[in-house]
Protein backbone atom coordinates (compact mmCIF):
# COMPACT_ATOMS: atom_id res chain seq x y z
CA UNK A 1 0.00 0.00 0.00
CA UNK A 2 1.55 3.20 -0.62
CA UNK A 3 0.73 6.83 1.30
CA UNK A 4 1.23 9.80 -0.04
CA UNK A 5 4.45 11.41 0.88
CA UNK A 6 6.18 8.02 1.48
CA UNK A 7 8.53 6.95 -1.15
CA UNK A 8 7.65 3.81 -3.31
CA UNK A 9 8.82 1.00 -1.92
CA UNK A 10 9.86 -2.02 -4.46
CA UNK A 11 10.21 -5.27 -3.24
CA UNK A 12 9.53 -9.44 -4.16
CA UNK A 13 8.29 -12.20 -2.55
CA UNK A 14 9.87 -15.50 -2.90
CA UNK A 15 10.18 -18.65 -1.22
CA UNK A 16 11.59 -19.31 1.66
CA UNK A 17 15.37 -21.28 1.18
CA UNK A 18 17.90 -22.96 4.18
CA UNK A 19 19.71 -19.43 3.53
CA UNK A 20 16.77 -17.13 4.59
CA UNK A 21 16.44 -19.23 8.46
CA UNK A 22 18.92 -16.26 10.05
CA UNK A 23 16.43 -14.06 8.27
CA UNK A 24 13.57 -15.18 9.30
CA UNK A 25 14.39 -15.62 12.83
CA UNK A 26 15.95 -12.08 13.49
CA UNK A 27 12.64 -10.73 11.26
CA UNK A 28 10.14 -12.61 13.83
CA UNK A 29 11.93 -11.93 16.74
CA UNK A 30 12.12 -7.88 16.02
CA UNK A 31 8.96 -7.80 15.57
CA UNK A 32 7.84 -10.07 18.51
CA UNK A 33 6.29 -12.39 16.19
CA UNK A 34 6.05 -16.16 17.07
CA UNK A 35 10.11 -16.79 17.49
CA UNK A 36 9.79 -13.67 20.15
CA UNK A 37 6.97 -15.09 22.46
CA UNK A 38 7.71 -18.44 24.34
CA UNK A 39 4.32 -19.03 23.91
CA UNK A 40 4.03 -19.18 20.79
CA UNK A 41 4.23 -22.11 18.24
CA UNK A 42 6.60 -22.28 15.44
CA UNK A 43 10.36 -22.62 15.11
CA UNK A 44 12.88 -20.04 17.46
CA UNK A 45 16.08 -20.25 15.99
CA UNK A 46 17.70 -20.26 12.39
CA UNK A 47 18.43 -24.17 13.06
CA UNK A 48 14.43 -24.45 14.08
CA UNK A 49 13.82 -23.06 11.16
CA UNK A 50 16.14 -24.98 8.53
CA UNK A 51 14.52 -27.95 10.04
CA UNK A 52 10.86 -26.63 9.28
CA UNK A 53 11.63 -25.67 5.85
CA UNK A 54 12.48 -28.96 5.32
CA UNK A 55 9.31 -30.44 5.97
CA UNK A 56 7.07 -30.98 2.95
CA UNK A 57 3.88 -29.46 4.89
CA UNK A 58 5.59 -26.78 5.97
CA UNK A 59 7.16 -23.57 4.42
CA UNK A 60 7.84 -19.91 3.87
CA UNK A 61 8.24 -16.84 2.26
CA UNK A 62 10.63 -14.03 2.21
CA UNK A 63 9.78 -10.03 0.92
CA UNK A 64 12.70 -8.59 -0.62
CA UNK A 65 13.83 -5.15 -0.24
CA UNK A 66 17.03 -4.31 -2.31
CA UNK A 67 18.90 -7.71 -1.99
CA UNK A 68 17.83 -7.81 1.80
CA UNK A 69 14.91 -9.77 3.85
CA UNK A 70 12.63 -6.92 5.14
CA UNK A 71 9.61 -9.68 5.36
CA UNK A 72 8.59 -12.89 5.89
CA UNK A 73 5.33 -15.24 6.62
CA UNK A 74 5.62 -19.08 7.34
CA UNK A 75 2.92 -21.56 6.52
CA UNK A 76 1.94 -25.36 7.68
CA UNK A 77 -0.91 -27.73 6.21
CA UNK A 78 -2.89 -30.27 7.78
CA UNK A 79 -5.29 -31.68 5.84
CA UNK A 80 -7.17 -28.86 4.06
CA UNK A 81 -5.73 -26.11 6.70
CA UNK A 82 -3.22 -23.65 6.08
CA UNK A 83 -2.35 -22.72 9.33
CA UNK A 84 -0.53 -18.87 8.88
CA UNK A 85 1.95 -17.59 11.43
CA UNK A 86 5.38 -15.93 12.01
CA UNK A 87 4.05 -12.71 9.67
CA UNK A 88 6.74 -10.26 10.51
CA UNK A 89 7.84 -7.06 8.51
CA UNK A 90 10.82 -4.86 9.03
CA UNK A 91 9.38 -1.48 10.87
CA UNK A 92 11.28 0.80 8.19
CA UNK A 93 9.54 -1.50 4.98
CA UNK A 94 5.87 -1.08 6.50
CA UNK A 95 3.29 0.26 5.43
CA UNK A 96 4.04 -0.37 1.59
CA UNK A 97 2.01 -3.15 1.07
CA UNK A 98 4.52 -6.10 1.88
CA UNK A 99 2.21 -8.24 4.58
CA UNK A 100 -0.76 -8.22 2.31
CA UNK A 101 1.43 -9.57 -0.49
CA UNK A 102 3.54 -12.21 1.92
CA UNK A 103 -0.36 -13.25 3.09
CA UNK A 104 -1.60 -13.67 -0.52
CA UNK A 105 1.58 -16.32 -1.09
CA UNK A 106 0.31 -17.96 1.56
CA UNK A 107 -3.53 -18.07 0.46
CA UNK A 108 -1.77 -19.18 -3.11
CA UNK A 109 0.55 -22.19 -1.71
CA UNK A 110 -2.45 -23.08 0.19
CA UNK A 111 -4.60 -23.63 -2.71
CA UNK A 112 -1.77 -24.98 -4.83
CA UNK A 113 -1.82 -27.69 -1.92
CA UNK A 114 -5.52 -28.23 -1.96
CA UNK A 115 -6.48 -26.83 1.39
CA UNK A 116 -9.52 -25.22 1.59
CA UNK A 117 -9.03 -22.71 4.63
CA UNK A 118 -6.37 -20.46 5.78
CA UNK A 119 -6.28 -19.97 9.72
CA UNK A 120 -4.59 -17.89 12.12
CA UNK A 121 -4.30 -18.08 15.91
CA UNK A 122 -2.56 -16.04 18.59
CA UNK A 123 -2.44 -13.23 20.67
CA UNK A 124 -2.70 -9.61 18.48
CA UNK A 125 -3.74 -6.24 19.17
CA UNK A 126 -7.18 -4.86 17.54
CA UNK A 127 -5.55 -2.80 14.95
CA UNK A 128 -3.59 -6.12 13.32
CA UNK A 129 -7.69 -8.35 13.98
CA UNK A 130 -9.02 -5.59 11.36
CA UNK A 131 -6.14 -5.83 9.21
CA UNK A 132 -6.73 -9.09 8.90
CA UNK A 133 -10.39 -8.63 8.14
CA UNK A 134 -9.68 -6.12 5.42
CA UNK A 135 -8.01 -9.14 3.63
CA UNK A 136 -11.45 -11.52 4.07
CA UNK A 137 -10.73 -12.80 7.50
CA UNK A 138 -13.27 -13.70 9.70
CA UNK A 139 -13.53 -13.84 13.59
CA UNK A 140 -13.68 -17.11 14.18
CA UNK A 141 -13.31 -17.01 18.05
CA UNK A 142 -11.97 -13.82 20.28
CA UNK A 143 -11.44 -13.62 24.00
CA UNK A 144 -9.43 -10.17 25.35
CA UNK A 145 -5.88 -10.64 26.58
CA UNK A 146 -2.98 -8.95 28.54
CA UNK A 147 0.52 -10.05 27.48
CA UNK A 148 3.32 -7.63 29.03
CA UNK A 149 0.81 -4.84 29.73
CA UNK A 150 -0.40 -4.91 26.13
CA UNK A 151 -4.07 -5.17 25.50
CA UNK A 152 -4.26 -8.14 22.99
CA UNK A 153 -7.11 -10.22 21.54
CA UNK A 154 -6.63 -14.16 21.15
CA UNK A 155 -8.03 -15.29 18.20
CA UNK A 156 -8.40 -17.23 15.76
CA UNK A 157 -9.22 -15.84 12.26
CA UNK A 158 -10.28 -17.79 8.78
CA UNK A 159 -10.36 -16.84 5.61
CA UNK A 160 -11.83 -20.01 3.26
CA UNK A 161 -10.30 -20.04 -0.15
């Protein structure tokens, strides 16, 4: 998405390789995605994640933003759900339209591997729930939250492809 009086931003999307997993974890962890919260599922370190690339129900993606990682999303299907997580983006490359485009690679892969749904669960403040609805998620189930003084919704969100 671009604002007036920011300057265009150009980047790609592209799967996620063995040599993104430093990437990806330092991405999740700045921006207190998944690999920041011990609560959270997915993999917490570059090795974590080299091993969950290598699954063949699991994978990622990467934004890039002149030859470096400013984005990334991971994905993992069971059955005919893509479960979504880890959606981080570097704070100086937001706002430019990069975690709508690392979300529709997601909704993509998922329907290139037959599922049917696309779900996401965790804890995230109300401003990133109607993000998500903008895109054609729906509430599935909400209950409020405080996580380090942060008001926070956990919920789960669908969007069926």
């Amino acid at each position: 998405m671009h604002h007036s009086g920011e300057p265009h931003l150009l980047f790609s999307i592209r799967a996620a390789s063995d040599a993104d997993a430093a990437d990806i974890a330092a991405l999740q962890e700045a921006a207190g995605t998944d690999a920041g919260r011990r609560d959270a599922p997915g993999p917490r370190s570059a090795g974590d994640i080299r091993a969950f690339l290598a699954g063949e129900k699991s994978g990622a993606f990467v934004a890039m933003v002149d030859g470096a990682a400013a984005g990334t999303v991971s994905l993992a299907i069971d059955g005919g759900v893509a479960r979504l997580f880890g959606l981080a983006v570097d704070a100086r490359s937001r706002r430019h339209g990069i975690g709508g485009a690392l979300v529709a690679a997601v909704e993509r892969e998922a329907r290139a591997r037959a599922a049917f749904v696309v779900h996401v669960q965790g804890g995230m403040p109300a401003k990133t729930v109607a993000w998500f609805q903008s895109a054609g998620y729906d509430v599935d189930r909400s209950e409020p939250d405080v996580v380090l003084g942060e008001a926070l919704e956990t919920i789960d969100l669908i969007k069926v492809l």
